[in-house]
N, C-alpha and C. Protein backbone atom coordinates (compact mmCIF):
# COMPACT_ATOMS: atom_id res chain seq x y z
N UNK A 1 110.04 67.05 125.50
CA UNK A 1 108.66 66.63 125.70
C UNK A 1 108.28 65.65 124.58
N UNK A 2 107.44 64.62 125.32
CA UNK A 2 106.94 63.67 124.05
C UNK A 2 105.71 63.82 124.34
N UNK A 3 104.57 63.86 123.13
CA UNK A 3 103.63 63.58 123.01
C UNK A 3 103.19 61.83 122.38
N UNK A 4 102.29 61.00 122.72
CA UNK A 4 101.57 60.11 122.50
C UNK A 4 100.63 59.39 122.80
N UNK A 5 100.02 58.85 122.35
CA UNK A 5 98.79 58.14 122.72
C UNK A 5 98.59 57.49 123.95
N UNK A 6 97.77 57.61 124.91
CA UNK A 6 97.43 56.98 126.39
C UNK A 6 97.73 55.69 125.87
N UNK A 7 97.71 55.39 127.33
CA UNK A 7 97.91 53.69 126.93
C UNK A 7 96.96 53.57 128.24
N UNK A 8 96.91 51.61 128.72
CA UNK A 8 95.67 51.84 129.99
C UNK A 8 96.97 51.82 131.00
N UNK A 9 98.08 51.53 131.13
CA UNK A 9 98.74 51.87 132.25
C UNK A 9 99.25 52.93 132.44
N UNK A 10 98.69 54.05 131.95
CA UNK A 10 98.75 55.38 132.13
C UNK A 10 97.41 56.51 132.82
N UNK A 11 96.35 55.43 133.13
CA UNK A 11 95.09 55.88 133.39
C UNK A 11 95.32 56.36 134.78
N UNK A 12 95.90 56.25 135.41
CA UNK A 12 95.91 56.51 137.25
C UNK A 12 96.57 57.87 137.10
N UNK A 13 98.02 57.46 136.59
CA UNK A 13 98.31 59.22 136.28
C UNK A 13 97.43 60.33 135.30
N UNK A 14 97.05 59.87 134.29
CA UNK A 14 96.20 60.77 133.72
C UNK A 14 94.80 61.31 134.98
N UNK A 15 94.65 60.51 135.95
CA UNK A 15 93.44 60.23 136.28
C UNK A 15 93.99 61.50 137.24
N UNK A 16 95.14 61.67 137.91
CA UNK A 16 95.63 62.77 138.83
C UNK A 16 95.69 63.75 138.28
N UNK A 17 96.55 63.96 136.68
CA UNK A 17 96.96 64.78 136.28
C UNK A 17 95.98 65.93 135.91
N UNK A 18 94.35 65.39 135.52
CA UNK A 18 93.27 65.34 135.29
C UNK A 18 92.84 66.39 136.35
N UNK A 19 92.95 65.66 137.60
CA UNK A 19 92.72 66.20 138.92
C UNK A 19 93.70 67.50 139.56
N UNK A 20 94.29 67.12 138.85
CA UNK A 20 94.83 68.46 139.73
C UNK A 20 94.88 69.92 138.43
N UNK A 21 94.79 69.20 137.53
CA UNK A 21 94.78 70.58 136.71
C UNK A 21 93.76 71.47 136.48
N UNK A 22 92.59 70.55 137.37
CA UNK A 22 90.88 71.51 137.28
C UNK A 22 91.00 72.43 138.80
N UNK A 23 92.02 71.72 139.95
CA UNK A 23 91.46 71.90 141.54
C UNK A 23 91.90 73.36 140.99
N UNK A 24 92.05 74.18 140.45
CA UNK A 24 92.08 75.72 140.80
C UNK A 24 91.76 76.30 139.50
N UNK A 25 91.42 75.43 138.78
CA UNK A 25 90.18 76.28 136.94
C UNK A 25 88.97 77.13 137.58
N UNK A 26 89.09 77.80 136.90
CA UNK A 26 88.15 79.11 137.44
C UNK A 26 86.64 78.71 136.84
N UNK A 27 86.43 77.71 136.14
CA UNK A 27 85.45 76.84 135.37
C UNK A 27 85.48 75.64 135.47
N UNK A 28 85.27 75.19 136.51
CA UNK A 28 85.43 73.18 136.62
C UNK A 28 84.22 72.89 137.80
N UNK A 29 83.64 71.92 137.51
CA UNK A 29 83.28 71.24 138.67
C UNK A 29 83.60 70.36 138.98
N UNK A 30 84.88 70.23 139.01
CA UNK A 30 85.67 69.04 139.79
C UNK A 30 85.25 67.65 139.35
N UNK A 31 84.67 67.42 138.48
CA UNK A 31 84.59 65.64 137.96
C UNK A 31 85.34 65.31 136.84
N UNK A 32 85.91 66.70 136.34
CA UNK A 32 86.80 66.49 135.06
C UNK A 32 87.55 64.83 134.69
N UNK A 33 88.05 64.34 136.24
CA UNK A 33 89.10 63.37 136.16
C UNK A 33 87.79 61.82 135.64
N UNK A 34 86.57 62.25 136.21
CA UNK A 34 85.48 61.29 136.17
C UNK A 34 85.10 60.95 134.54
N UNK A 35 84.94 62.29 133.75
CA UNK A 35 84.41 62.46 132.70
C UNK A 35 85.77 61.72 132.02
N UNK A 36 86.89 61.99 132.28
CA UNK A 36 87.67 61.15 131.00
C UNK A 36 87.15 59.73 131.34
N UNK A 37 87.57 59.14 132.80
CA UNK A 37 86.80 57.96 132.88
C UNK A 37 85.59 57.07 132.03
N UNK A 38 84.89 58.01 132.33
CA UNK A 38 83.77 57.58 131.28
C UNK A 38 83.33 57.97 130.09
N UNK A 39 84.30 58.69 129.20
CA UNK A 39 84.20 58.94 128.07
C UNK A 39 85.01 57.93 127.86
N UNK A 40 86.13 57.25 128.11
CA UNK A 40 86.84 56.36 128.02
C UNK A 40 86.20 54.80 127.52
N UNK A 41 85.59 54.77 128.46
CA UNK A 41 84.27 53.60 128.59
C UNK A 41 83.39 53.77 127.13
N UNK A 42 83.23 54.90 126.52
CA UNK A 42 81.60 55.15 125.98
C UNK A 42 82.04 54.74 124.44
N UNK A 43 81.07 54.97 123.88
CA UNK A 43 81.71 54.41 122.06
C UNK A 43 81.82 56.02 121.49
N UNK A 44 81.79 57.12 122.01
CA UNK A 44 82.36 58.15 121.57
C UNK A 44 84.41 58.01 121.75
N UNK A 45 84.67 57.24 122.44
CA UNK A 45 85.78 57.20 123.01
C UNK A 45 86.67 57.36 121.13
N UNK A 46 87.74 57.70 121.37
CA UNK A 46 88.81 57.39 120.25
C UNK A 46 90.11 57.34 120.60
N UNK A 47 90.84 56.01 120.49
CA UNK A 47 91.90 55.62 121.36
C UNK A 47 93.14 56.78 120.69
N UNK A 48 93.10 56.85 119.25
CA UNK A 48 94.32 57.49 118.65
C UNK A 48 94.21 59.14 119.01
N UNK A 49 92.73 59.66 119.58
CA UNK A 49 92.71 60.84 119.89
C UNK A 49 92.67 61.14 121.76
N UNK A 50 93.17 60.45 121.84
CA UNK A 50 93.49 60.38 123.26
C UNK A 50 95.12 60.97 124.08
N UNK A 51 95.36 61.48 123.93
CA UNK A 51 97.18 61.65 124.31
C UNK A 51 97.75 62.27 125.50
N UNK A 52 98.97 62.03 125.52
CA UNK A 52 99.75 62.70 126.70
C UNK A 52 100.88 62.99 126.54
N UNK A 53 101.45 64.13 127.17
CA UNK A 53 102.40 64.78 127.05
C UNK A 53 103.49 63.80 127.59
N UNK A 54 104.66 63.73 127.98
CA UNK A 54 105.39 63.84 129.04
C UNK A 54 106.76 63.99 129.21
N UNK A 55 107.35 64.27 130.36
CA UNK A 55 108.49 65.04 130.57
C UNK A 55 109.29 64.30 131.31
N UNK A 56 110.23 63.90 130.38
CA UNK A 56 111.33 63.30 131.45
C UNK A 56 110.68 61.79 132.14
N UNK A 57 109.44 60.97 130.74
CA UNK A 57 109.40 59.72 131.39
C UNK A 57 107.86 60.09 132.25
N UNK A 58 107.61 61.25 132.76
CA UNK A 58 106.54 62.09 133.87
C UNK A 58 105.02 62.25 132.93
N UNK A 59 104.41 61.95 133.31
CA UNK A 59 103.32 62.52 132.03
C UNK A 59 102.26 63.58 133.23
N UNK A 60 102.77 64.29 132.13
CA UNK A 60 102.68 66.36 132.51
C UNK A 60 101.13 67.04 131.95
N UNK A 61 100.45 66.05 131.41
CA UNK A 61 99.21 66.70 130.28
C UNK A 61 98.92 65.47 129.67
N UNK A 62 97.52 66.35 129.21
CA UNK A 62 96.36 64.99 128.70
C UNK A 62 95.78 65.69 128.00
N UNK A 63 95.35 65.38 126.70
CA UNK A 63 94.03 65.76 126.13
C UNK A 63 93.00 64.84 125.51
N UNK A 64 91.59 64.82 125.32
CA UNK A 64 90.71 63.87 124.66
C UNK A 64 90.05 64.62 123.63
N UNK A 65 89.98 63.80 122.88
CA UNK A 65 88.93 64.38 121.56
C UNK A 65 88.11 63.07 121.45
N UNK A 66 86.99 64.08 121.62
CA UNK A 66 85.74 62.23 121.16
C UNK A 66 84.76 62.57 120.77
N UNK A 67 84.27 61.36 119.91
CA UNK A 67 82.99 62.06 118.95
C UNK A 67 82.23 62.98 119.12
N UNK A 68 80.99 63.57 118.31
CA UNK A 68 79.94 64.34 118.75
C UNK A 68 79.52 64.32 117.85
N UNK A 69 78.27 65.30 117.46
CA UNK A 69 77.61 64.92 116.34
C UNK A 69 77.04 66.20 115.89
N UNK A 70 76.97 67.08 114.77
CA UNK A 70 76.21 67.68 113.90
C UNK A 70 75.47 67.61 112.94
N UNK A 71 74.53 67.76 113.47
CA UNK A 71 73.50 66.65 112.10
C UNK A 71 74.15 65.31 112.10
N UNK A 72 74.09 65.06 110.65
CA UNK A 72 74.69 63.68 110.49
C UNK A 72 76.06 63.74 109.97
N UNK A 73 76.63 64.67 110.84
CA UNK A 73 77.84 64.78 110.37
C UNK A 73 79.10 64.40 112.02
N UNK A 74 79.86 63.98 111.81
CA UNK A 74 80.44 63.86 113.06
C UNK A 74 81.81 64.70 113.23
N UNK A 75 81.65 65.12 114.40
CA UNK A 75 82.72 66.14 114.80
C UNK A 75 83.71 65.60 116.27
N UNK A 76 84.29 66.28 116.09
CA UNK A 76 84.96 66.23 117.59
C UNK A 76 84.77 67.23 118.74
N UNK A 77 84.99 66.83 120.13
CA UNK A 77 84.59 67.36 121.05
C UNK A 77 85.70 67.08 121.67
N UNK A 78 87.02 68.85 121.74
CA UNK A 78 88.11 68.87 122.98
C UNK A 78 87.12 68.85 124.22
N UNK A 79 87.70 67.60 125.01
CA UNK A 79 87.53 67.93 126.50
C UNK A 79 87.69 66.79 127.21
N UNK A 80 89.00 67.07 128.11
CA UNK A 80 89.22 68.29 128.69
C UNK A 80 90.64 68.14 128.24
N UNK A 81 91.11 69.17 128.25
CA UNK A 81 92.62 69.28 128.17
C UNK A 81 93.63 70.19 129.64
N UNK A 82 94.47 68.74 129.96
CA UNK A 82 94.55 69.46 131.19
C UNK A 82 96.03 69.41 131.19
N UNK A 83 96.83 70.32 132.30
CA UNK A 83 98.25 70.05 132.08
C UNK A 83 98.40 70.33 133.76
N UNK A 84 99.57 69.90 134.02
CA UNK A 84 99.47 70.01 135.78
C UNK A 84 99.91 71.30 136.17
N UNK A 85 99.43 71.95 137.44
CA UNK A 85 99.80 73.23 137.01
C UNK A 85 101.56 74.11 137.25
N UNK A 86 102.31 73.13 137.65
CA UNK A 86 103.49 73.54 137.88
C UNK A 86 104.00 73.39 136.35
N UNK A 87 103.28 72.71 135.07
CA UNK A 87 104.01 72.81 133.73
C UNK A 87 103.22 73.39 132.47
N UNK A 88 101.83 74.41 133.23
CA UNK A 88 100.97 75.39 132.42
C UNK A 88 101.94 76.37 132.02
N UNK A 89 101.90 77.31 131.15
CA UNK A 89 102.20 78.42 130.30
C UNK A 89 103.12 77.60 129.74
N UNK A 90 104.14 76.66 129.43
CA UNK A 90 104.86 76.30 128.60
C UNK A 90 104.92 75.66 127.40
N UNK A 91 103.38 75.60 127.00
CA UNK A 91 103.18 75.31 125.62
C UNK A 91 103.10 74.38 125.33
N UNK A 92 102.85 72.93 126.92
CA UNK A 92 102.52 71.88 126.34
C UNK A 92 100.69 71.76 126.02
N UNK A 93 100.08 72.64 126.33
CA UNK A 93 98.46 72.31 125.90
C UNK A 93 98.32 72.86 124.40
N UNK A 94 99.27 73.70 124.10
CA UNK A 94 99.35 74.37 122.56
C UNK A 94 99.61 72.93 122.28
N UNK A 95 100.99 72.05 122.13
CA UNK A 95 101.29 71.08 121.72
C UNK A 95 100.50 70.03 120.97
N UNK A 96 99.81 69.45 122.72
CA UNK A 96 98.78 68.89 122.59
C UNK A 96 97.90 68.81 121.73
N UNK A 97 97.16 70.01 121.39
CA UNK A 97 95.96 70.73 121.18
C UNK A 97 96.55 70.30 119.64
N UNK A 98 97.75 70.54 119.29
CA UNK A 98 98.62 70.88 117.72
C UNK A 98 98.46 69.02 117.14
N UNK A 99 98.51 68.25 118.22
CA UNK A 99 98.84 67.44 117.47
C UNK A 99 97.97 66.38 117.51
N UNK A 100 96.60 66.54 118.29
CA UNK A 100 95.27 66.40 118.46
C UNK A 100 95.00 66.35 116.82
N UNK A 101 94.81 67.85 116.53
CA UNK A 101 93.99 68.91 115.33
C UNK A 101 94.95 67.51 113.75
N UNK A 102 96.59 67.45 113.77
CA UNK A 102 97.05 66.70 113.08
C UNK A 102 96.33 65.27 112.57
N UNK A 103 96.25 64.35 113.83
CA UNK A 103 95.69 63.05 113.93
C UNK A 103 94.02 63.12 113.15
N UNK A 104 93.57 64.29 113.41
CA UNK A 104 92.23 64.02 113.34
C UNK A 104 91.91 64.85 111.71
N UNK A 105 92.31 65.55 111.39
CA UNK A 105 92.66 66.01 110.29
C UNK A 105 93.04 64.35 109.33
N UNK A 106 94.00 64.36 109.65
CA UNK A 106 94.40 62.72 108.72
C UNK A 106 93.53 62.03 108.84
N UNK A 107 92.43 61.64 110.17
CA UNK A 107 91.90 60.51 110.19
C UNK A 107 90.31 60.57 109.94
N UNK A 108 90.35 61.67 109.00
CA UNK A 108 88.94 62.02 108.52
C UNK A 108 87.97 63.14 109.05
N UNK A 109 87.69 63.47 110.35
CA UNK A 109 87.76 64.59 111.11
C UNK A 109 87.74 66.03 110.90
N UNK A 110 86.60 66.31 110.53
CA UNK A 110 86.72 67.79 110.03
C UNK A 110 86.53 69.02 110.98
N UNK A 111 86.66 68.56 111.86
CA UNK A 111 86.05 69.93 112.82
C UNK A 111 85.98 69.78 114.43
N UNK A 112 86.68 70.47 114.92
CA UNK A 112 86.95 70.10 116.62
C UNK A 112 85.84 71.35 117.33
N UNK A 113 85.59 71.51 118.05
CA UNK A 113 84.81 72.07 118.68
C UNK A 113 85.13 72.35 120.29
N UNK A 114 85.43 72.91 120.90
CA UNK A 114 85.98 73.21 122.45
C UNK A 114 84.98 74.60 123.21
N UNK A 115 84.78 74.33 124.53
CA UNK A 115 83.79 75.13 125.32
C UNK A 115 85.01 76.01 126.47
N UNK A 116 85.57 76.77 126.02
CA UNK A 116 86.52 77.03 126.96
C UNK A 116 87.23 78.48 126.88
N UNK A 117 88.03 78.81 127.21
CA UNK A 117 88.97 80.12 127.31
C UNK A 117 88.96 80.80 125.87
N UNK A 118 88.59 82.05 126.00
CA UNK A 118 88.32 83.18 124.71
C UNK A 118 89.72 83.86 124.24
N UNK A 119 90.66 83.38 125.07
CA UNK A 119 91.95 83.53 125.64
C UNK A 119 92.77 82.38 124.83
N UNK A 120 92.81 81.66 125.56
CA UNK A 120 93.56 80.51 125.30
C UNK A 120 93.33 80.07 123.59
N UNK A 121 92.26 79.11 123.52
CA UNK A 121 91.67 78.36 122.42
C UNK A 121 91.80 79.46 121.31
N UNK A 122 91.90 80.61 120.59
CA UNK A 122 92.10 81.08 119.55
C UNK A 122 93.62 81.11 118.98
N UNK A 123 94.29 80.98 120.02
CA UNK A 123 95.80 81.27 119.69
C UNK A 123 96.17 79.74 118.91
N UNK A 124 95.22 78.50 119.08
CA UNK A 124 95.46 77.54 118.57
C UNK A 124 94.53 77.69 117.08
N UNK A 125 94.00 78.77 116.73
CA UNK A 125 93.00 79.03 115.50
C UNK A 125 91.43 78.73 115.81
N UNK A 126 90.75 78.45 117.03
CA UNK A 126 89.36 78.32 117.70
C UNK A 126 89.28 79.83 117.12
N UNK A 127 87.85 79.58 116.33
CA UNK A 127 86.97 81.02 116.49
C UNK A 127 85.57 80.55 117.14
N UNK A 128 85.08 81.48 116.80
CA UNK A 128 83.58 80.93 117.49
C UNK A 128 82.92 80.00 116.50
N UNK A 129 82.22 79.03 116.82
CA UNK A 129 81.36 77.98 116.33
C UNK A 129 80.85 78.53 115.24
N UNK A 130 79.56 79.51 115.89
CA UNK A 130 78.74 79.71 114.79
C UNK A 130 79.19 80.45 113.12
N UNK A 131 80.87 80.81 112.86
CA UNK A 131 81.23 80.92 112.18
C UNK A 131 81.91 80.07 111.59
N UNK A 132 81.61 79.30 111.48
CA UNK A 132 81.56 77.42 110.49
C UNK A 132 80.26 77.01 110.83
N UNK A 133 79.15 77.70 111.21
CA UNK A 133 78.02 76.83 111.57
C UNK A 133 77.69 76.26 112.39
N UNK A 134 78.22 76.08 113.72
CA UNK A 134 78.12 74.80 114.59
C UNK A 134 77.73 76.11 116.08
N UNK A 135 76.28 75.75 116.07
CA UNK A 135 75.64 76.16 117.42
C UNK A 135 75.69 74.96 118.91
N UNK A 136 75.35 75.88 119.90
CA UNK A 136 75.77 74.79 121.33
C UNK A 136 74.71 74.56 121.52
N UNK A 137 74.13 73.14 122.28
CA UNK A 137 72.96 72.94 122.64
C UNK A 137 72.78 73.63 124.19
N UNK A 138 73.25 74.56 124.25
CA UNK A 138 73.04 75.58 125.43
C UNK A 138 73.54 77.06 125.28
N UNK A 139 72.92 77.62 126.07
CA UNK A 139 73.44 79.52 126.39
C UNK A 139 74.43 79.52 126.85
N UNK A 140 75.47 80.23 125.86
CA UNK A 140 77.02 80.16 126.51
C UNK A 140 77.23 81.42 125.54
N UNK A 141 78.26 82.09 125.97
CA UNK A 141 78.80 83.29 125.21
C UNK A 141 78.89 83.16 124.08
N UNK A 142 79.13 83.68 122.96
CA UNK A 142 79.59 83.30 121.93
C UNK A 142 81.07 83.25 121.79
N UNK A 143 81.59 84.02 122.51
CA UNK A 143 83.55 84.04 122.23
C UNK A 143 83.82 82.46 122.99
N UNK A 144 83.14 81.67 123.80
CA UNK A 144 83.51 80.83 124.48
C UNK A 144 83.27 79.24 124.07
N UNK A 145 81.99 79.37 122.91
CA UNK A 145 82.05 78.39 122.05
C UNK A 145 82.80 78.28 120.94
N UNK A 146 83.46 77.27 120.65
CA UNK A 146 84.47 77.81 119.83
C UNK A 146 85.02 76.37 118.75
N UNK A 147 85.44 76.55 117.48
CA UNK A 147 85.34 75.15 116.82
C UNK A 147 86.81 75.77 115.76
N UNK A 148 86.96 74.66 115.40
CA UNK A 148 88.42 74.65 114.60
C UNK A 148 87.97 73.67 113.30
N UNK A 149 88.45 73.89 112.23
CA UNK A 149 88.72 73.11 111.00
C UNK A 149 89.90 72.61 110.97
N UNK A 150 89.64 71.36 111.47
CA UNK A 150 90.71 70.43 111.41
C UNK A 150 91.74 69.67 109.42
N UNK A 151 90.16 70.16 108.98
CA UNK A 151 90.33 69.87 107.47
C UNK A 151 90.24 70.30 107.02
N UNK A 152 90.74 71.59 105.99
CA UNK A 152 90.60 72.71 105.11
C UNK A 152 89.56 71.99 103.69
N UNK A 153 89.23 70.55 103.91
CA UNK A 153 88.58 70.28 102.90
C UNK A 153 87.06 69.60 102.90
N UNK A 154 87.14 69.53 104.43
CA UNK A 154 85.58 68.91 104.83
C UNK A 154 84.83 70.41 104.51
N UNK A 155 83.40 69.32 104.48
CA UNK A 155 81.91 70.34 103.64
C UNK A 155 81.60 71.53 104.71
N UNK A 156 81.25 72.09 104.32
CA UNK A 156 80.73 73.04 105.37
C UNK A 156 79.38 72.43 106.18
N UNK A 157 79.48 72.74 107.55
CA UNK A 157 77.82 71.69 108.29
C UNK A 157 77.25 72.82 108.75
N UNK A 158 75.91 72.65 108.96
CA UNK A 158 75.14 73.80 110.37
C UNK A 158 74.39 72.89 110.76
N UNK A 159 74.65 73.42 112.10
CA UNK A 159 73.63 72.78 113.30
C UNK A 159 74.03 72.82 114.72
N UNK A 160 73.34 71.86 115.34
CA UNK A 160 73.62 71.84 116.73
C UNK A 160 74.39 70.82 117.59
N UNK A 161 75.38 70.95 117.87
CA UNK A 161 76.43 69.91 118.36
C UNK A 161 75.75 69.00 119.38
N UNK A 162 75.88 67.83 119.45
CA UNK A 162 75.02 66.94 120.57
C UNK A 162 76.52 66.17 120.85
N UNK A 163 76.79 66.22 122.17
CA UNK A 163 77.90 65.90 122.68
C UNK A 163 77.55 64.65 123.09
N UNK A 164 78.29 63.59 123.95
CA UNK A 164 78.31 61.84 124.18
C UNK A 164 77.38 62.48 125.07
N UNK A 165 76.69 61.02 125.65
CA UNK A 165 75.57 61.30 126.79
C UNK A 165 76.60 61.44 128.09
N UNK A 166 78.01 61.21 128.35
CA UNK A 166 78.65 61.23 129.69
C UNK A 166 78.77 62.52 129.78
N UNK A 167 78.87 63.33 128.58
CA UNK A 167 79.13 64.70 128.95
C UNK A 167 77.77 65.12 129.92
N UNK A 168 76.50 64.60 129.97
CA UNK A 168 75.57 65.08 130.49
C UNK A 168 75.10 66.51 130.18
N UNK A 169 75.31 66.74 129.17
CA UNK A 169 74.19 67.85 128.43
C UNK A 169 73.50 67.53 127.65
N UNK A 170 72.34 68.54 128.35
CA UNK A 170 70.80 68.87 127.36
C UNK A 170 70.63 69.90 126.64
N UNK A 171 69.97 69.38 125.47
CA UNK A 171 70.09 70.99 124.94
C UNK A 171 68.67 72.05 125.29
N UNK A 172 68.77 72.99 125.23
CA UNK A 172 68.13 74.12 125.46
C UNK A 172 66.70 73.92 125.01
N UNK A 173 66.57 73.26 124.20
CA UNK A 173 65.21 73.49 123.67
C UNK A 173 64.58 71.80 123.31
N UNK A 174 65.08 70.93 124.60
CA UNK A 174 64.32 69.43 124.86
C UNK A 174 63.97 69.29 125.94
């Protein structure tokens, strides 16, 4: 397996791979493949945090990390990370996820943040948000918000994560 950075003649397959790895998520509303689209487009976008797996030449998985914001502090926002589902459980979204957390760590990046599996996302070191500080601008479980220290040396932040406007969330109390 290789992991590396999208390129744009890789957007059609990402754009499937995207697609088919939500058609049976027990949590998707099916625009997943839309939202990379236009996070792609947006100035949250970050080309070096963009990547894909692939197998044998095949690209098998995708993940995005793109800006967000805490206070005036900027964070990252996993989403979505998808892998197709005939090459899930094999450890390419750990991969991914591993070498995401690397890039962004080096490239200043203190803190990833992901809305997803209470399951999954800890085995990569996700605890919950609000234990680094970082609340959701919505009602969501607490095991399911979930944030990573990408930098054992960035400041500690509190506040409320405000994701790109494509993500299309509001927060709770605007």
């Amino acid at each position: 397996m290789q992991i590396r950075k999208e390129r744009p003649e890789d957007y059609d397959s990402i754009y499937d791979v995207v697609k088919k790895a939500f058609e049976s998520a027990e949590h998707s509303d099916g625009n997943e493949q839309d939202l990379v689209t236009a996070l792609r487009k947006s100035d949250s976008y970050i080309p070096e945090l963009a990547l894909v797996a692939e197998v044998k030449g095949k690209i098998v998985g995708h993940i995005m990390f793109t800006k967000a914001k805490v206070g005036d502090n900027t964070v990252l926002a996993l989403a979505p990370l998808s892998v197709l589902p005939e090459y899930q459980r094999k450890g390419i979204g750990t991969a991914l996820i591993r070498e995401g957390h690397s890039i962004a760590g080096k490239s200043g990046y203190g803190y990833s943040c992901v809305l997803g599996s209470e399951i999954f996302y800890p085995k990569s070191g996700y605890v919950p948000a609000d234990t680094l500080g970082i609340s959701p601008p919505f009602d969501v479980p607490r095991e399911n918000f979930m944030a990573y220290k990408t930098d054992s040396h960035s400041p500690e932040i509190k506040g409320t994560i405000e994701y790109a406007k494509e993500f299309g969330i509001k927060s709770d109390d605007k």
